[in-house]
C-alpha atoms as a PDB file:
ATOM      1  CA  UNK A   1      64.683 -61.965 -20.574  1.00  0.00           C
ATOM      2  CA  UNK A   2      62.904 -59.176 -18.536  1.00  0.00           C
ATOM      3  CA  UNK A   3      62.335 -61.362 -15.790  1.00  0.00           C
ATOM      4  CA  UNK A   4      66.016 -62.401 -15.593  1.00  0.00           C
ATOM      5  CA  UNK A   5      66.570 -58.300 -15.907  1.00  0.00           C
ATOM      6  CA  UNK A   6      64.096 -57.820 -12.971  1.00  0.00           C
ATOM      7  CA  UNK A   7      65.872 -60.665 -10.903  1.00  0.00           C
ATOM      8  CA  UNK A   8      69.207 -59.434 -11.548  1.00  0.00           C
ATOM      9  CA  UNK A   9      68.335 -55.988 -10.344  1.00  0.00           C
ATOM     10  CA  UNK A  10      66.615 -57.194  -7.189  1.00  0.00           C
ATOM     11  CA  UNK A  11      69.808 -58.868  -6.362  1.00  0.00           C
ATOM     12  CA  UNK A  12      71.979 -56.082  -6.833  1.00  0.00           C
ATOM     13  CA  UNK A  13      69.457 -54.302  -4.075  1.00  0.00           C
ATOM     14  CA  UNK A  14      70.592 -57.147  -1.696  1.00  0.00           C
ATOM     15  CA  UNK A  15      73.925 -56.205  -0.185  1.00  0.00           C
ATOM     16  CA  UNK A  16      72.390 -52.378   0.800  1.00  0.00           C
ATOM     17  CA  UNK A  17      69.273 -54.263   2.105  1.00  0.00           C
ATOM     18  CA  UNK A  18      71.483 -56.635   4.605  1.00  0.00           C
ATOM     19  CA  UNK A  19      73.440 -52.995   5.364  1.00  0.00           C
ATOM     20  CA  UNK A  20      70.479 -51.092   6.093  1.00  0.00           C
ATOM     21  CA  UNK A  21      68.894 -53.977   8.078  1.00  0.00           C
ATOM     22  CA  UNK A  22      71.944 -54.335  10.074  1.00  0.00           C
ATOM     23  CA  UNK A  23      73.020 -50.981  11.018  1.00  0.00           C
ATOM     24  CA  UNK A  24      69.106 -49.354  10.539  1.00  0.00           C
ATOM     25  CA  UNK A  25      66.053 -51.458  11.593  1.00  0.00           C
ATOM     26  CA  UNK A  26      68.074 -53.972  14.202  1.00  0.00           C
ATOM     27  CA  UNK A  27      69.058 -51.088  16.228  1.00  0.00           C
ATOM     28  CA  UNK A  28      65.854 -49.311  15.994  1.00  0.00           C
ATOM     29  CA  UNK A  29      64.088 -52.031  17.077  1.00  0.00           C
ATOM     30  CA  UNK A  30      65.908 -52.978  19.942  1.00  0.00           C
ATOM     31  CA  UNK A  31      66.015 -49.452  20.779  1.00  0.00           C
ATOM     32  CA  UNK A  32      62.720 -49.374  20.919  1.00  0.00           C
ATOM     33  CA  UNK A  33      62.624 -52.789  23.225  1.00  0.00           C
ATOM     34  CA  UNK A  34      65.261 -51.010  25.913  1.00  0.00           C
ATOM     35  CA  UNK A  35      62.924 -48.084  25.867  1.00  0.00           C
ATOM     36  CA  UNK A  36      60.592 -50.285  27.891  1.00  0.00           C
ATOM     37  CA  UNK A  37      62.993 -51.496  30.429  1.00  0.00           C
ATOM     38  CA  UNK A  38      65.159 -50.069  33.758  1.00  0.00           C
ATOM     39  CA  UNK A  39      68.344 -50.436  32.041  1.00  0.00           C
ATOM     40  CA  UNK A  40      71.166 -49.019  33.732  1.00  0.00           C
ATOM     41  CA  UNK A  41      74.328 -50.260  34.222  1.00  0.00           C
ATOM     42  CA  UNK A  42      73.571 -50.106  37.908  1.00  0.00           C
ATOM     43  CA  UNK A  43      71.221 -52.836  37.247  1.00  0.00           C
ATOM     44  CA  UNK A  44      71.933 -56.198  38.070  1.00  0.00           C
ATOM     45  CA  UNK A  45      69.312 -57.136  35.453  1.00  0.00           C
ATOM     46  CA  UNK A  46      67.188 -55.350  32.481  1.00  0.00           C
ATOM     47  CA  UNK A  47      63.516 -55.397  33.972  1.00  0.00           C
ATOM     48  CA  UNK A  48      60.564 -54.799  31.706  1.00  0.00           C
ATOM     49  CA  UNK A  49      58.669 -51.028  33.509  1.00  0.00           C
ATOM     50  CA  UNK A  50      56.302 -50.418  30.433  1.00  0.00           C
ATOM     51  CA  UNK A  51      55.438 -46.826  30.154  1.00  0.00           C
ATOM     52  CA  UNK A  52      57.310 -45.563  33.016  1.00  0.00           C
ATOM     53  CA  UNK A  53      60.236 -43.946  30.931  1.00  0.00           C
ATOM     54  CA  UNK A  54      57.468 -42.251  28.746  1.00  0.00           C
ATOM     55  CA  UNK A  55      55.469 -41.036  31.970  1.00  0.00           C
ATOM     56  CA  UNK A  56      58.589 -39.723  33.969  1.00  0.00           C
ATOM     57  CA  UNK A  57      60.140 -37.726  30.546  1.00  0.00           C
ATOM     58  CA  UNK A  58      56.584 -36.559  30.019  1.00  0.00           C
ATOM     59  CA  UNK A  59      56.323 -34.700  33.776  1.00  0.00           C
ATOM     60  CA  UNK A  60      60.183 -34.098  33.587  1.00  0.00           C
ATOM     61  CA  UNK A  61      60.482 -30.248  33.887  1.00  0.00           C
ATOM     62  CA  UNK A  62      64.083 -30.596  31.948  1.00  0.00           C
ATOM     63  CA  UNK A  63      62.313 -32.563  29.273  1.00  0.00           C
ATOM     64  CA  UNK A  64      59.440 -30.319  28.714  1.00  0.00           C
ATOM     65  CA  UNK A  65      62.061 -27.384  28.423  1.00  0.00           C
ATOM     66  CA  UNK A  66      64.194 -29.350  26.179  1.00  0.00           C
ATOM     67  CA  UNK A  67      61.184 -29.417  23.845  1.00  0.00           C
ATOM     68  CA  UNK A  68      60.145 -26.161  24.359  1.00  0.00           C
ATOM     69  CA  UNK A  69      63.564 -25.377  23.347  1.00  0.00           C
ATOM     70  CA  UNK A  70      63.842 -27.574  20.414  1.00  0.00           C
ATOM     71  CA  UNK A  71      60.545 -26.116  18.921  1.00  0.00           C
ATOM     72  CA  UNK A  72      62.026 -23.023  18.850  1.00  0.00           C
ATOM     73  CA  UNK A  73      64.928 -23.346  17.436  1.00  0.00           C
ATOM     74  CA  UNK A  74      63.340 -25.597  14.714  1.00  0.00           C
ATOM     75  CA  UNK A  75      61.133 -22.457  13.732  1.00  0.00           C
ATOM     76  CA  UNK A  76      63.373 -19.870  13.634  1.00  0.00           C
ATOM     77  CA  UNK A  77      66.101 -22.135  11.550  1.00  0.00           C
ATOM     78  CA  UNK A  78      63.534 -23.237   9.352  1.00  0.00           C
ATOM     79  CA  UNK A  79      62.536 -19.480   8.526  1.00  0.00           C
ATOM     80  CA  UNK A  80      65.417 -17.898   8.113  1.00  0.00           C
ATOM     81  CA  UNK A  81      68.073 -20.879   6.621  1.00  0.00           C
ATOM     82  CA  UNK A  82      65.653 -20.941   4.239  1.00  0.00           C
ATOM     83  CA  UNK A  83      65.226 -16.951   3.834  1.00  0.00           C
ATOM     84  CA  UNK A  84      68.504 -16.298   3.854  1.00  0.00           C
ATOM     85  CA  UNK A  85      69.660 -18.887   1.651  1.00  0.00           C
ATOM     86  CA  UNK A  86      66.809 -17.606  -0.866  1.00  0.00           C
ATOM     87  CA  UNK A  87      67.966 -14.183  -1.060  1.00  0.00           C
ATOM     88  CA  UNK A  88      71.682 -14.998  -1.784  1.00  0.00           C
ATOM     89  CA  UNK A  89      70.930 -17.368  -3.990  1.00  0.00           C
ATOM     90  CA  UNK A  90      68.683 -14.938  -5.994  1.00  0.00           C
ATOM     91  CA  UNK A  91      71.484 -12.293  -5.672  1.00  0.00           C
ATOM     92  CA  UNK A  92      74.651 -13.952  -6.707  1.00  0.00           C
ATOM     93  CA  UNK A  93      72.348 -15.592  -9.529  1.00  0.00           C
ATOM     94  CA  UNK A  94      72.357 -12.564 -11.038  1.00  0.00           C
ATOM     95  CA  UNK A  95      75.467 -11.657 -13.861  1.00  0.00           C
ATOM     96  CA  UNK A  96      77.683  -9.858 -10.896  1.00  0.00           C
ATOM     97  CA  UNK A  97      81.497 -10.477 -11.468  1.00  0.00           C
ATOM     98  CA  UNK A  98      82.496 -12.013  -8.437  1.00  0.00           C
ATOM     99  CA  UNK A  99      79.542 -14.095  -7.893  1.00  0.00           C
ATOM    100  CA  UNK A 100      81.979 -17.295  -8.384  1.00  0.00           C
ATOM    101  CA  UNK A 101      84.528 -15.786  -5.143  1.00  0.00           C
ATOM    102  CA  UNK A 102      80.887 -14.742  -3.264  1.00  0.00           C
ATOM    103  CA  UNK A 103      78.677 -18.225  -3.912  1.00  0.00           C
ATOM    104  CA  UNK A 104      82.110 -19.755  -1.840  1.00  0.00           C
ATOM    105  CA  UNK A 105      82.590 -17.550   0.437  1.00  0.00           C
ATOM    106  CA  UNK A 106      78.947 -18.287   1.837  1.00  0.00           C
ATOM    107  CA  UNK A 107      79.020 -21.822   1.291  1.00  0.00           C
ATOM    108  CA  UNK A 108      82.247 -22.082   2.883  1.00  0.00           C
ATOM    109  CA  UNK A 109      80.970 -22.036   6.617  1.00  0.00           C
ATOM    110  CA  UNK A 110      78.916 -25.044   5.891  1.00  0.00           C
ATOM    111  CA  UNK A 111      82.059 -27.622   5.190  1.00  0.00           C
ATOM    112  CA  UNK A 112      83.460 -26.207   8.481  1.00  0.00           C
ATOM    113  CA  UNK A 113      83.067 -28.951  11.673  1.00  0.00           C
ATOM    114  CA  UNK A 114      80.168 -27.331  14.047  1.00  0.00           C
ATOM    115  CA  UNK A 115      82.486 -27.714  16.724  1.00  0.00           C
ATOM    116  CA  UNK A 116      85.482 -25.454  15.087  1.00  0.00           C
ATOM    117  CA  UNK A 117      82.506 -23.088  14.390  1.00  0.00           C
ATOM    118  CA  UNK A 118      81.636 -22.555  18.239  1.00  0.00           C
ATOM    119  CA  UNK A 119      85.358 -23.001  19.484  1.00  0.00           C
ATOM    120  CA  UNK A 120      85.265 -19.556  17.320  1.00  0.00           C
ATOM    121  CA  UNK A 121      81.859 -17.906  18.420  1.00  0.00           C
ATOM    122  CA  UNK A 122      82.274 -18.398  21.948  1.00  0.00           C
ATOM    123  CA  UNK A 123      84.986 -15.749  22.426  1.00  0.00           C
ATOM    124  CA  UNK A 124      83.393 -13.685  20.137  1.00  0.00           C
ATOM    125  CA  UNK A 125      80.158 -14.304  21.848  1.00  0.00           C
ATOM    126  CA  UNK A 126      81.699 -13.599  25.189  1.00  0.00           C
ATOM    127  CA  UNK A 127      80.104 -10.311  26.763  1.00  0.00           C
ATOM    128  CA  UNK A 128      83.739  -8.424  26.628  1.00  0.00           C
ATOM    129  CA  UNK A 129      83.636 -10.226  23.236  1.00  0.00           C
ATOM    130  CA  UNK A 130      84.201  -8.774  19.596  1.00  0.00           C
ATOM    131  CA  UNK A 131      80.524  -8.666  18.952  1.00  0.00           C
ATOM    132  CA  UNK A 132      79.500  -6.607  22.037  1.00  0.00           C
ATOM    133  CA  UNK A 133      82.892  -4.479  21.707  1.00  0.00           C
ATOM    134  CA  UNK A 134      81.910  -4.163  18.176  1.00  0.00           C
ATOM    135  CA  UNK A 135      78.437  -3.059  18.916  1.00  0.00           C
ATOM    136  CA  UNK A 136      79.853  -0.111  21.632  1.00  0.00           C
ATOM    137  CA  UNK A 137      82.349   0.887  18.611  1.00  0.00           C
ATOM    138  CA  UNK A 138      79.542   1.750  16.564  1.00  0.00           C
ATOM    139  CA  UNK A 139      77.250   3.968  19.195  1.00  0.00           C
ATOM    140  CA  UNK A 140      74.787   0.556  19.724  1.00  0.00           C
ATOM    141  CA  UNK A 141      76.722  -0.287  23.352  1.00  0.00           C
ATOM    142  CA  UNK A 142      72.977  -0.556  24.656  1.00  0.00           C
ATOM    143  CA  UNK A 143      72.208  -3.341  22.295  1.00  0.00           C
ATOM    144  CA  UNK A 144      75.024  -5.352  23.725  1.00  0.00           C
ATOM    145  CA  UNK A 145      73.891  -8.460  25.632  1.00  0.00           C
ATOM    146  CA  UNK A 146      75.668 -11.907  27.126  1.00  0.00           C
ATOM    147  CA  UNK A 147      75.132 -13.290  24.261  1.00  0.00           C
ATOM    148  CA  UNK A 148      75.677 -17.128  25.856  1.00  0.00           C
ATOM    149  CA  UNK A 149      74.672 -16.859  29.439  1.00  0.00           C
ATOM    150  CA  UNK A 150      71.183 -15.057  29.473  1.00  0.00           C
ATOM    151  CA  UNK A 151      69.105 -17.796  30.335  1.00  0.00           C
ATOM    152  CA  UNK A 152      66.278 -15.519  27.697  1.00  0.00           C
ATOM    153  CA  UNK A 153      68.440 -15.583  24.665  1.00  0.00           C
ATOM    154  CA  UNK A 154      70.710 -18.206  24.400  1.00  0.00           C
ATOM    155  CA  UNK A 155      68.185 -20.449  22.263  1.00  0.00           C
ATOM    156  CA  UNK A 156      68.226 -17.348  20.084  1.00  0.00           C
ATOM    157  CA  UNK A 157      71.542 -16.582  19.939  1.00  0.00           C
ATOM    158  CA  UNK A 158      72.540 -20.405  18.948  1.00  0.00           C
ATOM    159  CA  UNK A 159      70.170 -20.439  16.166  1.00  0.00           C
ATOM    160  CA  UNK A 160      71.985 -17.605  14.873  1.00  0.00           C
ATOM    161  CA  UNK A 161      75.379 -18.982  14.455  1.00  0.00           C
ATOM    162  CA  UNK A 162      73.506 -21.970  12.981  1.00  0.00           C
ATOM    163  CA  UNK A 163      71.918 -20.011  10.758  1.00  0.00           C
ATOM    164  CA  UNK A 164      75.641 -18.125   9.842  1.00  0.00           C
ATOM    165  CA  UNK A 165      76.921 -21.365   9.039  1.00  0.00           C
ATOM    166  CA  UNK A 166      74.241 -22.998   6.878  1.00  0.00           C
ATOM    167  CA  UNK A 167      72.565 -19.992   5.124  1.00  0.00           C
ATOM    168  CA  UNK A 168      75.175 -20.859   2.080  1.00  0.00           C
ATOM    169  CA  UNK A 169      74.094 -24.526   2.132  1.00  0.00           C
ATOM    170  CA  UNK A 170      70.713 -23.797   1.306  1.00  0.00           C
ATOM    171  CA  UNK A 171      71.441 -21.055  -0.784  1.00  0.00           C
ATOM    172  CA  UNK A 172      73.545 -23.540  -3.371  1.00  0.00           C
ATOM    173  CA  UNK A 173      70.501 -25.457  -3.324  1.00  0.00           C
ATOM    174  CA  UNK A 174      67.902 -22.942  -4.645  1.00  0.00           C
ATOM    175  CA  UNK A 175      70.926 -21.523  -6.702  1.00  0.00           C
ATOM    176  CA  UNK A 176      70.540 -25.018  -8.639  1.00  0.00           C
ATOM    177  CA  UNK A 177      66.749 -24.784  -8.655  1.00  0.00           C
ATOM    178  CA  UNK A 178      67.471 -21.344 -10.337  1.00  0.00           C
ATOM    179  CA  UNK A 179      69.592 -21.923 -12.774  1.00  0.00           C
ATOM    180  CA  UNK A 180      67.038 -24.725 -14.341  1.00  0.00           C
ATOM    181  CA  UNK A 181      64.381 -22.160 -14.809  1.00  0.00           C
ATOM    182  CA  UNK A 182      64.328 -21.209 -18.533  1.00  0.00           C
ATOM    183  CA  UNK A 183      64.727 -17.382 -19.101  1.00  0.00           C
ATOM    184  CA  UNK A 184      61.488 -17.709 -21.491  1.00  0.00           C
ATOM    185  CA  UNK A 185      58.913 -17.163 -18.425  1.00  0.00           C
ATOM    186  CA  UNK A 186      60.391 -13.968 -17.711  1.00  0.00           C
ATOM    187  CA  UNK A 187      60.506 -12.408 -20.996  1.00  0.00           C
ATOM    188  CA  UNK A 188      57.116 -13.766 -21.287  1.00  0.00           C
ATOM    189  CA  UNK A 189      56.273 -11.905 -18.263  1.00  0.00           C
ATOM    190  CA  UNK A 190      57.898  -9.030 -19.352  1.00  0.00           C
ATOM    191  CA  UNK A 191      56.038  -8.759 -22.261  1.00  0.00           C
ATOM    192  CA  UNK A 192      52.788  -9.053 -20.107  1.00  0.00           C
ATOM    193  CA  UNK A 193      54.219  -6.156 -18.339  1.00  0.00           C
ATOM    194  CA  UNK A 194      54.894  -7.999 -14.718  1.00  0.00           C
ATOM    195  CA  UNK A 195      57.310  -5.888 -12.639  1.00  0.00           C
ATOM    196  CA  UNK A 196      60.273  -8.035 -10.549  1.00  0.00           C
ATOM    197  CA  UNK A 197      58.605  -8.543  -7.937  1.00  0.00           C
ATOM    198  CA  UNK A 198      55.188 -10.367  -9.448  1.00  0.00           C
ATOM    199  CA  UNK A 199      57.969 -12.174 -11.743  1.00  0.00           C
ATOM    200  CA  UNK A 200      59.358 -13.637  -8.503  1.00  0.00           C
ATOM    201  CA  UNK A 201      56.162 -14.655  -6.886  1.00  0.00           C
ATOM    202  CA  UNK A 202      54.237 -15.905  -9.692  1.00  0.00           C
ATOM    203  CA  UNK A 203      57.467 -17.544 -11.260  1.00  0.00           C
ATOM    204  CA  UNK A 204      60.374 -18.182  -9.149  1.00  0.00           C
ATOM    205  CA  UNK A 205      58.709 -19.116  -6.054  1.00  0.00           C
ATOM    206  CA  UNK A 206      56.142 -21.842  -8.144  1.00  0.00           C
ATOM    207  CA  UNK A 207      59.224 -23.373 -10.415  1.00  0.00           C
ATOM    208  CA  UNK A 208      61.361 -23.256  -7.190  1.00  0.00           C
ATOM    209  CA  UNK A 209      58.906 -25.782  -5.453  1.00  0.00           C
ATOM    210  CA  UNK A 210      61.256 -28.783  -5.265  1.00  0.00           C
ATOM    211  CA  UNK A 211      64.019 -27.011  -4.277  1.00  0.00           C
ATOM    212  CA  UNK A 212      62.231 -24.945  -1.514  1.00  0.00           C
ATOM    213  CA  UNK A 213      60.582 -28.236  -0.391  1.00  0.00           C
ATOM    214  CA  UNK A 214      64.217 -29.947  -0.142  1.00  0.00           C
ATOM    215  CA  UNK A 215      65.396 -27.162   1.869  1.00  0.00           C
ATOM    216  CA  UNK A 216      62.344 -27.000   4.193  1.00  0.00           C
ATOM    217  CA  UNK A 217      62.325 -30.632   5.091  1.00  0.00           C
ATOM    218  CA  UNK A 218      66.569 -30.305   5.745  1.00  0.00           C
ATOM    219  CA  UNK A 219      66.087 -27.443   7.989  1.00  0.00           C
ATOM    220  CA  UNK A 220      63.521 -28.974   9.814  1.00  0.00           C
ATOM    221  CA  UNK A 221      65.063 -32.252  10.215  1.00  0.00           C
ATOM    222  CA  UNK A 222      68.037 -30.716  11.239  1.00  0.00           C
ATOM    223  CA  UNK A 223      66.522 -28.073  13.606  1.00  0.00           C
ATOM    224  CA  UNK A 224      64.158 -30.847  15.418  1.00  0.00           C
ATOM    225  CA  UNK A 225      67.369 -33.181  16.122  1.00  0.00           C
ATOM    226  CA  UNK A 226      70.102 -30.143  16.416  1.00  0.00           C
ATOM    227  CA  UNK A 227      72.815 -31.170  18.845  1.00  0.00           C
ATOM    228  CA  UNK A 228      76.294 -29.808  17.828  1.00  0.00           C
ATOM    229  CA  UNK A 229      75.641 -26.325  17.925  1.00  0.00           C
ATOM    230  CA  UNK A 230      74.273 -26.730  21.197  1.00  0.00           C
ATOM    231  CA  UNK A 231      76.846 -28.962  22.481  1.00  0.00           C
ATOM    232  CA  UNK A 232      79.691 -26.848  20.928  1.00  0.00           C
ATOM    233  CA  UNK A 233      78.021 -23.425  22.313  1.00  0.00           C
ATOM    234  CA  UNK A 234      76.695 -23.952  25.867  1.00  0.00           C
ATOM    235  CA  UNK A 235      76.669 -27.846  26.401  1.00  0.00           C
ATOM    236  CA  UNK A 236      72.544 -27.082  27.953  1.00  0.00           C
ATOM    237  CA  UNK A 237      73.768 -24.120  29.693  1.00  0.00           C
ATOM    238  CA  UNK A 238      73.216 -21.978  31.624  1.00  0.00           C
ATOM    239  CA  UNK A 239      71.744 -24.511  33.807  1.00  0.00           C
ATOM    240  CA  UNK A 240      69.393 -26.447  31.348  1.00  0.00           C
ATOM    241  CA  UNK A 241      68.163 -22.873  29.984  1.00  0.00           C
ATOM    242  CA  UNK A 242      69.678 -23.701  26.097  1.00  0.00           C
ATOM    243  CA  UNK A 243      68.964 -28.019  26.713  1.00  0.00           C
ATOM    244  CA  UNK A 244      67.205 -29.484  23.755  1.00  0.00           C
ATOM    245  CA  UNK A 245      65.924 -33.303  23.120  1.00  0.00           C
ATOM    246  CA  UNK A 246      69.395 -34.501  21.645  1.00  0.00           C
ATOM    247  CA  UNK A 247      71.715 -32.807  24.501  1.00  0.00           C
ATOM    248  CA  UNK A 248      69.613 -34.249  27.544  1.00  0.00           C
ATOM    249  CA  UNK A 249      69.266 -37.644  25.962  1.00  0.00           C
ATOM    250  CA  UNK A 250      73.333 -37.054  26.497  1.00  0.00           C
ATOM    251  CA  UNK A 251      72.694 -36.187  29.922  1.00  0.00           C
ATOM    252  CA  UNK A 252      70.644 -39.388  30.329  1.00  0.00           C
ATOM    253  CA  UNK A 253      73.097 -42.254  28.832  1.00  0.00           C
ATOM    254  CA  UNK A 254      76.184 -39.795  30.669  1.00  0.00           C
ATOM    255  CA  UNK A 255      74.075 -40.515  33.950  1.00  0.00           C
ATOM    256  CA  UNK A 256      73.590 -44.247  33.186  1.00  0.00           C
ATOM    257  CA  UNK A 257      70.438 -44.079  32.588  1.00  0.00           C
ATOM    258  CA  UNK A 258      69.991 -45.739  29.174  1.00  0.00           C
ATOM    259  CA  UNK A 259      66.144 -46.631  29.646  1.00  0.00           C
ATOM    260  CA  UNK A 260      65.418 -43.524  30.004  1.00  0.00           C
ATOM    261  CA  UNK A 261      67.595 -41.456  27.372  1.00  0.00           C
ATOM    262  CA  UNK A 262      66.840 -44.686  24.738  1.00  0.00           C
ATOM    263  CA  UNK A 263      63.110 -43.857  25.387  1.00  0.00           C
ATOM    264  CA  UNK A 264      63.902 -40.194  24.749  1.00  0.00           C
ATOM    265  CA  UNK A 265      65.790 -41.256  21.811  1.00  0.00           C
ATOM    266  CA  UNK A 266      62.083 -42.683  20.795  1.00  0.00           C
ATOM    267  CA  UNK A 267      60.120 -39.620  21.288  1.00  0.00           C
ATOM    268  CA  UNK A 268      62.535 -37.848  18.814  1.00  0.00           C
ATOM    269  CA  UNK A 269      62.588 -39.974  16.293  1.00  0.00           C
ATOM    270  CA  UNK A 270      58.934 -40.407  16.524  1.00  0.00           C
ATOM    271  CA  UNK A 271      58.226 -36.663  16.757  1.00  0.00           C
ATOM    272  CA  UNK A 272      60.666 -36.104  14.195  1.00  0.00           C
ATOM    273  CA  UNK A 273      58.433 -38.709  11.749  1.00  0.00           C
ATOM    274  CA  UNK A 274      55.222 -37.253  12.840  1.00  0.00           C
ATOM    275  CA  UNK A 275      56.172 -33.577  11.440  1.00  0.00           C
ATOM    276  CA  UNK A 276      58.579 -34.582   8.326  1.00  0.00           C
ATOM    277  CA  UNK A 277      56.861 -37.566   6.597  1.00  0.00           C
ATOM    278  CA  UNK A 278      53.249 -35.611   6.315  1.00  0.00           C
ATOM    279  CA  UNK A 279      54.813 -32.201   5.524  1.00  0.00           C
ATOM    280  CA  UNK A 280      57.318 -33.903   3.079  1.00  0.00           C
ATOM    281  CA  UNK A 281      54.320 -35.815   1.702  1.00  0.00           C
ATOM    282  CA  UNK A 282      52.183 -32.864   0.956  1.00  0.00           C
ATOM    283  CA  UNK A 283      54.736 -30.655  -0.551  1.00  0.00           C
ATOM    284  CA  UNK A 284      55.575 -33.273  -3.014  1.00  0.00           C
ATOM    285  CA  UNK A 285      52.246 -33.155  -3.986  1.00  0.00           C
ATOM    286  CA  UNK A 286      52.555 -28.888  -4.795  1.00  0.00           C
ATOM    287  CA  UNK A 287      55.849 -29.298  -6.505  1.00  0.00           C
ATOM    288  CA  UNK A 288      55.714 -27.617 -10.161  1.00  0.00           C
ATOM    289  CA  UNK A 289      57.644 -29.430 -12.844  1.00  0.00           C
ATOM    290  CA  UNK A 290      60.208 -27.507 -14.679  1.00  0.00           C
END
């Protein structure tokens, strides 16, 4: 009988394995094939070049800022999605009235298509924009910048509207982790005399692990392979100053050269293995069980 229970459930794992083969492994590996090859559709044939594609996107000046660029906007998403998100959700977790109207009004931005998100930032964005005219309303006129074509702070500015619109995502998440933290380890803290702020480090923070380390490995996922926001925003621009890995690989396949973007294609998803799968691994290994 268990064996028939343990064939039967191996079988039902057969229809997803044949999808995930299909649409998963088959393309990565013949990605992985082209990524070793001239192709181009100016190409009257697909000739093997071995590690040419890797060489030229390694001593491409566009490619080395598109992963400059990539890096940081990675960092500063990680930090402060997950900062953000961690100090709303601690806030609205708390017995205020409208908490219910306030946990959707930050979680709204995140249902909302990235693109319909910069269609609205870029006039606001724009340097006779609301944010700038906003700014000079308010005495701060000197703090006023273009926002979206300052080749020094367009990175920065497009991890801020990314980190508008997903702060509320995160903070649902840790609002879940909260809410399954029994109210007996603060009254036991209490008791020991711990102010709020030990109570948070010694007992949030620890009981929060898994949700912290779901958030951490989204965010970074997401900030290593961003392409919407950057897309929606500035398309690369100005010049290449706001390219990162996912937009250029556009630029590659848009200039027919497939080799060369499907080798790019590699690096990311190599680079994106190399930093989730170890991170992921050790902070399963710190989670605290509730």
């Amino acid at each position: 009988m268990k064996n028939g229970i343990r064939l039967y459930s191996y079988r039902l794992v057969i229809p997803a394995l044949i999808l995930y083969c299909v649409f998963f492994i088959l393309p990565t590996i013949t990605g992985l094939y082209y990524s070793f090859t001239d192709w181009s559709p100016m190409n009257d044939a697909i000739l093997f070049n071995g590690l040419d594609n890797f060489r030229y996107i390694f001593q491409n000046e566009v490619t080395r800022l598109a992963i400059k660029n990539t890096l940081i906007y990675a960092v500063i998403v990680v930090i402060f999605k997950n900062a953000l998100g961690l100090l709303l959700a601690v806030a609205l977790n708390a017995g205020l009235k409208t908490r219910n109207l306030l946990r959707a009004v930050f979680f709204a931005p995140s249902i909302v298509s990235t693109i319909v998100i910069g269609l609205v930032f870029i006039p606001i964005l724009h340097p006779e924009g609301l944010l700038n005219r906003l700014l000079a309303g308010i005495g701060l006129e000197s703090l006023g910048q273009y926002w979206l074509s300052d080749a020094k702070i367009v990175i920065f500015t497009i991890a801020g509207v990314s980190i508008w619109q997903w702060a509320g995502y995160h903070m649902v998440i840790y609002l879940a982790g909260l809410q399954g933290i029994s109210n007996d380890y603060y009254e036991a803290a209490k008791i020991d005399g711990a102010n709020g702020f030990k109570r948070f480090i010694h007992i949030t923070i620890p009981l929060l692990s898994a949700s912290l380390n779901i958030n951490l490995i989204l965010s970074l996922i997401g900030g290593i392979r961003v392409f919407s926001e950057v897309y929606a925003l500035t398309n690369g621009g100005p010049g290449n100053a706001s390219q990162v890995l996912s937009t250029f690989i556009l630029v590659l396949f848009g200039e027919g050269r497939w080799g060369l973007g499907t080798a790019l294609n590699t690096v990311l998803f190599v680079f994106v293995a190399i930093v989730a799968i170890p991170l992921l691994h050790k902070m399963r290994k710190q989670e605290v069980e509730v």
